[in-house]
Protein backbone atom coordinates (compact mmCIF):
# COMPACT_ATOMS: atom_id res chain seq x y z
CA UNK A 1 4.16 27.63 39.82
CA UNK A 2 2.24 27.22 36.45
CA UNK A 3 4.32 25.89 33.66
CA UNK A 4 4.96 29.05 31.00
CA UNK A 5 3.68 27.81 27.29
CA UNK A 6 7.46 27.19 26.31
CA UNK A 7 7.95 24.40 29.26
CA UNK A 8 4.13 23.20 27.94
CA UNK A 9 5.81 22.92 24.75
CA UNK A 10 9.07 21.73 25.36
CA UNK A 11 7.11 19.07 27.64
CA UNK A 12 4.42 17.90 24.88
CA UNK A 13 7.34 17.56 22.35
CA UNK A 14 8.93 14.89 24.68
CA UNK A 15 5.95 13.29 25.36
CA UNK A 16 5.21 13.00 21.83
CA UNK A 17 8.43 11.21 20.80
CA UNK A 18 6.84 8.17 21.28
CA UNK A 19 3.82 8.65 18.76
CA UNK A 20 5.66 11.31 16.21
CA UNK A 21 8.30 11.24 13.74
CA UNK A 22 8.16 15.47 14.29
CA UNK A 23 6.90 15.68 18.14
CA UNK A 24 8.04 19.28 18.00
CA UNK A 25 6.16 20.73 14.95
CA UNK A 26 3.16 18.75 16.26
CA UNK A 27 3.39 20.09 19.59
CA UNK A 28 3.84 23.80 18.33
CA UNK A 29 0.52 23.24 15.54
CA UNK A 30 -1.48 21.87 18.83
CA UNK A 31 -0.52 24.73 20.78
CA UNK A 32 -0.89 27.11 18.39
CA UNK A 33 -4.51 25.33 17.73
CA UNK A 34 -5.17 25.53 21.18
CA UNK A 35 -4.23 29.15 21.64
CA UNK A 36 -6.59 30.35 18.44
CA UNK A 37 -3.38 31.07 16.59
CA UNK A 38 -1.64 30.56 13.66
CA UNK A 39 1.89 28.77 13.78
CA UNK A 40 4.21 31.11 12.54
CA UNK A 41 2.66 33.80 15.28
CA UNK A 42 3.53 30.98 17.93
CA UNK A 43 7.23 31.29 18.72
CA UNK A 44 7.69 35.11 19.33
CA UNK A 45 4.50 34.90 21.71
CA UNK A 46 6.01 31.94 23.48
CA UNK A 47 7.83 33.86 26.20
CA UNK A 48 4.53 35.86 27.71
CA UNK A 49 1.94 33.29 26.47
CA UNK A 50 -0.07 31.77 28.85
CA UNK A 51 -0.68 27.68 28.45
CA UNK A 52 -3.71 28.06 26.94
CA UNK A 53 -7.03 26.00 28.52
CA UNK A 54 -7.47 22.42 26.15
CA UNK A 55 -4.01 22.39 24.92
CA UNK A 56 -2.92 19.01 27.22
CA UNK A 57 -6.46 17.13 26.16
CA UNK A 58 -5.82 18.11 22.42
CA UNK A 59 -1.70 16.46 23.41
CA UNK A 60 -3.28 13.52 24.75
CA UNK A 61 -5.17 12.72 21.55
CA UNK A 62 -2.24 12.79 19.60
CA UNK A 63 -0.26 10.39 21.86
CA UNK A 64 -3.70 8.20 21.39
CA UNK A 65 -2.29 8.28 17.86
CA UNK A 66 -5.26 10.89 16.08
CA UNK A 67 -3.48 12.53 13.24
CA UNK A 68 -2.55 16.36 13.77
CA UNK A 69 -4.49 17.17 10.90
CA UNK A 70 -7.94 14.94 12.41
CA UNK A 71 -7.57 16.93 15.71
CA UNK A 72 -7.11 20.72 14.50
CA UNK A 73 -9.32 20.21 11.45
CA UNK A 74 -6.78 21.45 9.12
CA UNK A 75 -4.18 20.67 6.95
CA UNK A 76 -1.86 22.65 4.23
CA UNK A 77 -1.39 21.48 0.79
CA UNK A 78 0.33 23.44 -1.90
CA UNK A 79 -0.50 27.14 -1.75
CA UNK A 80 -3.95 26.30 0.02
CA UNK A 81 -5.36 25.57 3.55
CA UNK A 82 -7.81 22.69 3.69
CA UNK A 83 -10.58 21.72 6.49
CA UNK A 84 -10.62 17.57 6.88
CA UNK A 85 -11.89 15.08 8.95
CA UNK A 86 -11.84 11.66 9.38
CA UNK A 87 -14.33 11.12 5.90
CA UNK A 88 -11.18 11.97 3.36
CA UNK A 89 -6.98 10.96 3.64
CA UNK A 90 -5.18 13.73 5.38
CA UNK A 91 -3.47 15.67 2.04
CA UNK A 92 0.11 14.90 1.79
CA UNK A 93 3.20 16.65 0.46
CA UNK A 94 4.01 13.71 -1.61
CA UNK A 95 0.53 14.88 -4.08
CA UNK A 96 2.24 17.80 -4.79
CA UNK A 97 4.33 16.05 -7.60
CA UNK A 98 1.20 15.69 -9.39
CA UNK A 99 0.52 19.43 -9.28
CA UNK A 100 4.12 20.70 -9.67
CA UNK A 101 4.24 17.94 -13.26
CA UNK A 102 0.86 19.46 -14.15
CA UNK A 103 3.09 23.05 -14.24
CA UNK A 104 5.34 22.06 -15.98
CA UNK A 105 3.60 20.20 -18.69
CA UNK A 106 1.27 23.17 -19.42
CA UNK A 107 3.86 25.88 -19.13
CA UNK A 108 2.75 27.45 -22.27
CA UNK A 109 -1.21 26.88 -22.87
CA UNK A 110 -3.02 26.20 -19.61
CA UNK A 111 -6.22 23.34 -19.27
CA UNK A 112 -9.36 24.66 -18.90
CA UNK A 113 -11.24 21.90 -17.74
CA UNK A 114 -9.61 19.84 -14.96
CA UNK A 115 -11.27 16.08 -13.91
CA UNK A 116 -10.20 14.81 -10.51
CA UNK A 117 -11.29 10.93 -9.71
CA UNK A 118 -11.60 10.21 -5.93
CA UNK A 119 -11.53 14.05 -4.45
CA UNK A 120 -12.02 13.31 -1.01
CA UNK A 121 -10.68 16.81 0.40
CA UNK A 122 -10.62 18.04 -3.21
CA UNK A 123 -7.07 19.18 -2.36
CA UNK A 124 -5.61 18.14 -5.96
CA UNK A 125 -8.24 19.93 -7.97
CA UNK A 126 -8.71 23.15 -5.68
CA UNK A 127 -4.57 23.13 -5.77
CA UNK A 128 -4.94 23.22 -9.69
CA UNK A 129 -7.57 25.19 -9.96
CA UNK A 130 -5.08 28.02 -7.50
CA UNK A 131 -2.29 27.34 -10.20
CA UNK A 132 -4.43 27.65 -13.36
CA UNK A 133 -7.13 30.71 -12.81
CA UNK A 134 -8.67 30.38 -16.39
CA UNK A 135 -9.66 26.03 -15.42
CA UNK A 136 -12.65 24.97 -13.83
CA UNK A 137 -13.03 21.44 -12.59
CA UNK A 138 -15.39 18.48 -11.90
CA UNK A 139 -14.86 16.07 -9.20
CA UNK A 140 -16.36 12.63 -8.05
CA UNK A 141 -15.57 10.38 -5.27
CA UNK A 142 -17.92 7.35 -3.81
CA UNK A 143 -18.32 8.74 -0.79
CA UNK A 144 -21.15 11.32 0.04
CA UNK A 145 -19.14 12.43 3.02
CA UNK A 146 -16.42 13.13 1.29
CA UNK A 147 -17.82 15.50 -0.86
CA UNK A 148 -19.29 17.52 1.82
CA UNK A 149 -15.62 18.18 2.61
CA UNK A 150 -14.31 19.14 -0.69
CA UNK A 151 -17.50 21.56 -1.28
CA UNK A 152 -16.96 22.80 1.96
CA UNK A 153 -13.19 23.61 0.82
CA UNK A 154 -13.89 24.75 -2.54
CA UNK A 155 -16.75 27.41 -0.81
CA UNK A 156 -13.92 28.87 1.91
CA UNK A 157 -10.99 29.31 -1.04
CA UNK A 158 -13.83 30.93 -3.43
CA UNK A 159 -13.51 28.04 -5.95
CA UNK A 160 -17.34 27.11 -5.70
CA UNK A 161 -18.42 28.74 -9.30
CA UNK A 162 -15.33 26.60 -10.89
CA UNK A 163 -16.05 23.22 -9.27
CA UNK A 164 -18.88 20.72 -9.70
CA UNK A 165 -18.37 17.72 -6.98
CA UNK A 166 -20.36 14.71 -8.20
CA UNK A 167 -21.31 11.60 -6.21
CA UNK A 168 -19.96 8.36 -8.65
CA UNK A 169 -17.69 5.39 -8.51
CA UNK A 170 -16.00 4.52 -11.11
CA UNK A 171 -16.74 1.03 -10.50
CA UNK A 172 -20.26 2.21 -11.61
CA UNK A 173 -21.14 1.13 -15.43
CA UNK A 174 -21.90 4.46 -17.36
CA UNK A 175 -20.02 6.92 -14.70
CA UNK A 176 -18.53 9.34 -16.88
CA UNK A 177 -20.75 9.09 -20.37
CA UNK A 178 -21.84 12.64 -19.66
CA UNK A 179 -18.29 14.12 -18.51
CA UNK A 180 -16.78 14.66 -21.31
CA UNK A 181 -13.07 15.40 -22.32
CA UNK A 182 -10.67 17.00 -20.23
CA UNK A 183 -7.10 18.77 -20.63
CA UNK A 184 -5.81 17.71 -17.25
CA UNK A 185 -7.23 14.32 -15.17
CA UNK A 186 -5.71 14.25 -12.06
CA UNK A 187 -5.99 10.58 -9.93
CA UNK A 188 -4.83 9.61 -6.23
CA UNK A 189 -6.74 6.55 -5.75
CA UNK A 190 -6.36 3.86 -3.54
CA UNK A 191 -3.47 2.06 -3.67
CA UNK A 192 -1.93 0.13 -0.34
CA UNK A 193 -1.72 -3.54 -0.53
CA UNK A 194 -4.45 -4.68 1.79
CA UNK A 195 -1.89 -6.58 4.24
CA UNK A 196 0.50 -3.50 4.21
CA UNK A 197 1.53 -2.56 7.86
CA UNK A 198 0.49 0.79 8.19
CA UNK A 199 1.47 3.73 11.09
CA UNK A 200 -1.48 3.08 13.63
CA UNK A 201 -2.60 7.09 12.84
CA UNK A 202 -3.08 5.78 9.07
CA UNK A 203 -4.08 2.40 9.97
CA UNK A 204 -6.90 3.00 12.55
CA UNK A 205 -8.11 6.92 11.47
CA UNK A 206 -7.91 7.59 7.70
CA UNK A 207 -10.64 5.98 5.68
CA UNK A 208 -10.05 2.61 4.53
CA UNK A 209 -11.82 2.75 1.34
CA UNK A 210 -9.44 5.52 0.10
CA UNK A 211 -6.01 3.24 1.23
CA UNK A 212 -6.58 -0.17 0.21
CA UNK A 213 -6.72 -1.31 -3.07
CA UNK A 214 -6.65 -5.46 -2.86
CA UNK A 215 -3.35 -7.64 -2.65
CA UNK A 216 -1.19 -5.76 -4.69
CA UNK A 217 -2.64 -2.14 -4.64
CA UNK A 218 -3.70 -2.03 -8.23
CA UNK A 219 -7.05 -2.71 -8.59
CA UNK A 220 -8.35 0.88 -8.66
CA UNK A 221 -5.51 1.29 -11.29
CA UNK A 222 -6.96 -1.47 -13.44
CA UNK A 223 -10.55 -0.03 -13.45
CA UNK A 224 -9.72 3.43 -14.22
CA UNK A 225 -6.16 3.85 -16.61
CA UNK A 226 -8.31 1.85 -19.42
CA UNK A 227 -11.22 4.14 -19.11
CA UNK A 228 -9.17 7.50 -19.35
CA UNK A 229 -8.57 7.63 -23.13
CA UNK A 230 -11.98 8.26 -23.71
CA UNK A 231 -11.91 11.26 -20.87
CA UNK A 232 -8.53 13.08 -22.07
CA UNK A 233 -8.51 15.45 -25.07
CA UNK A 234 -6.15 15.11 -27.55
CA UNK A 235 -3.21 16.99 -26.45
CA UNK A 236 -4.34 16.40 -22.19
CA UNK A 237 -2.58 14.77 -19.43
CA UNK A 238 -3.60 12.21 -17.14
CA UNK A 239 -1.78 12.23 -13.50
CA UNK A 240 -1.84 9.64 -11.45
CA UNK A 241 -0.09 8.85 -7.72
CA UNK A 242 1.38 6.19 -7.42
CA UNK A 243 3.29 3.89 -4.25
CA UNK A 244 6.92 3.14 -4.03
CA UNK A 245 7.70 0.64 -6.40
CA UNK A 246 4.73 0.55 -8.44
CA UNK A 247 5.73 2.31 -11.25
CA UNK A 248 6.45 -0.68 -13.46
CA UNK A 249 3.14 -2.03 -13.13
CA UNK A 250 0.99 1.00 -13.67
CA UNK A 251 3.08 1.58 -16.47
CA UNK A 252 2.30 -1.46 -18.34
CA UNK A 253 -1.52 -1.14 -17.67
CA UNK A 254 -1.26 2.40 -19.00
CA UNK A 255 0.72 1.20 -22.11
CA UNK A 256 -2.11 -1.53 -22.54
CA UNK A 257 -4.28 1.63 -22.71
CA UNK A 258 -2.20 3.44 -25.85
CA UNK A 259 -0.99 6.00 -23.77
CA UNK A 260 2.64 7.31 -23.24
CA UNK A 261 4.05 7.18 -19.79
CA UNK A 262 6.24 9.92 -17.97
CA UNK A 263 7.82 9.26 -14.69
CA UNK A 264 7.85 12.52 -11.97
CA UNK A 265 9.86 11.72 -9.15
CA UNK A 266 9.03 13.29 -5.21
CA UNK A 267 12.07 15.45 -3.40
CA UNK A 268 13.53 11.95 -1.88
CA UNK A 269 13.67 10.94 -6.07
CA UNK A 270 10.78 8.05 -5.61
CA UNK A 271 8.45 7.78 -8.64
CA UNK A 272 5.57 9.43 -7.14
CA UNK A 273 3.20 10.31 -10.01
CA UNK A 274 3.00 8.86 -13.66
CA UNK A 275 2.05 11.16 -16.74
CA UNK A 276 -0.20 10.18 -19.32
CA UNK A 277 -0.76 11.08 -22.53
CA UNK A 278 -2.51 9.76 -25.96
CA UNK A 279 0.52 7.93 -27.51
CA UNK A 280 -0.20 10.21 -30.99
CA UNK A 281 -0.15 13.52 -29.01
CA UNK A 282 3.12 15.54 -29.24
């Protein structure tokens, strides 16, 4: 007899033990995937539900280590649903600090123009731009590919007349002479020390060029914190990520800079995100 979608389920969870640090919530979004349904419709179906037809190819990719998110082409952030593939980082709870200090900061006037360096997805700005209706944004990234992806995202969650997505390093001399000042700069850019051990679904599927950022994980920090005085308006804030630990450092170059630094700590209390502002502001 024909295993019912619950012993599927309770069957893929085990088997993904060995590959997950949540086997059952990736089981359930890869059935639910598989089924042409949405998660929270999943469980009171589960009983009459037949195992639908791709759901044991789409668990073996998973225990080949492809991230959830890579295999079912979507991933949640903040109050938004966002497509992704292998070209951009899979969005991660932890970038919600930046979004969640941005609320707070601007809890009585709201930006209106919103700059976010290295989009890939364009999660952080199409997150703002769903908290703050009044912004519109500009994005860049160095990789072509990667804005295809936010576009594509900012087109589905009717964003596109608020965005413009614009193909520049910041590496590049002259990058942002026409951009500008902006109330709110938002930043998640790389920064993994290049011999960090990574989880093999980081390691071997997200992009590279948006982890690593040389032997300490600061040199995307170094290139952009000194160029972001001339890009914030007076009374603006600058956001950026940060990794575990790193605060002290990114501090100091942002000090260099003649900016103030706030600290905005993640649910576990880690520094996640640094605020910056022009030391004479406020």
């Amino acid at each position: 007899m024909a295993d019912s979608a619950a012993q599927a389920l309770a069957k893929a969870a085990a088997m993904l033990e060995s590959v997950s640090e949540t086997p059952r919530l990736d089981a359930e979004i890869l059935l639910a995937h598989a089924a042409g349904i949405v998660r929270s419709a999943l469980l009171p179906q589960l009983r009459d539900l037949p195992v639908p037809g791709g759901f044991a190819a789409l668990v073996q990719r998973r225990l080949s280590h492809v991230p959830v998110a890579y295999i079912t082409g979507s991933q949640p952030f903040w109050d938004i649903e966002l497509a992704v593939t292998p070209d951009v980082l899979i969005p991660r709870a932890d970038s919600e600090t930046l979004i969640e200090a941005a609320i707070g900061y601007f809890d009585q006037h709201h930006p209106r123009s919103i700059l976010d360096l290295g989009t890939g997805s364009g999660a952080l700005l199409l997150a703002a731009l769903s908290a703050f209706p009044q912004a519109s944004g500009i994005a860049i990234d160095a990789s072509a590919a990667a804005l295809t992806v936010a576009s594509v995202n900012a087109e589905r969650l009717g964003f596109a007349h608020r965005t413009r997505f614009l193909h520049r390093s910041w590496r590049d001399a002259g990058w942002a002479d026409d951009l500008g000042q902006f109330d709110l700069i938002l930043c998640n850019p790389p920064y993994v020390e290049s011999e960090a051990a990574l989880a093999p679904q980081v390691r071997d599927f997200e992009p590279a060029s948006a982890l690593f950022a040389g032997a300490d994980g600061l040199d995307d920090y170094r290139v952009v914190i000194p160029q972001i005085p001339e890009l914030l308006s007076p009374q603006g804030l600058a956001l950026f990520e940060i990794g575990k630990g790193q605060e002290p450092a990114v501090s100091i170059l942002a000090q260099a800079a003649s900016m103030t630094v706030t600290q905005h700590h993640d649910l576990a209390g880690i520094v996640r995100s640094l605020g910056l502002t022009h030391s004479t502001s406020g």
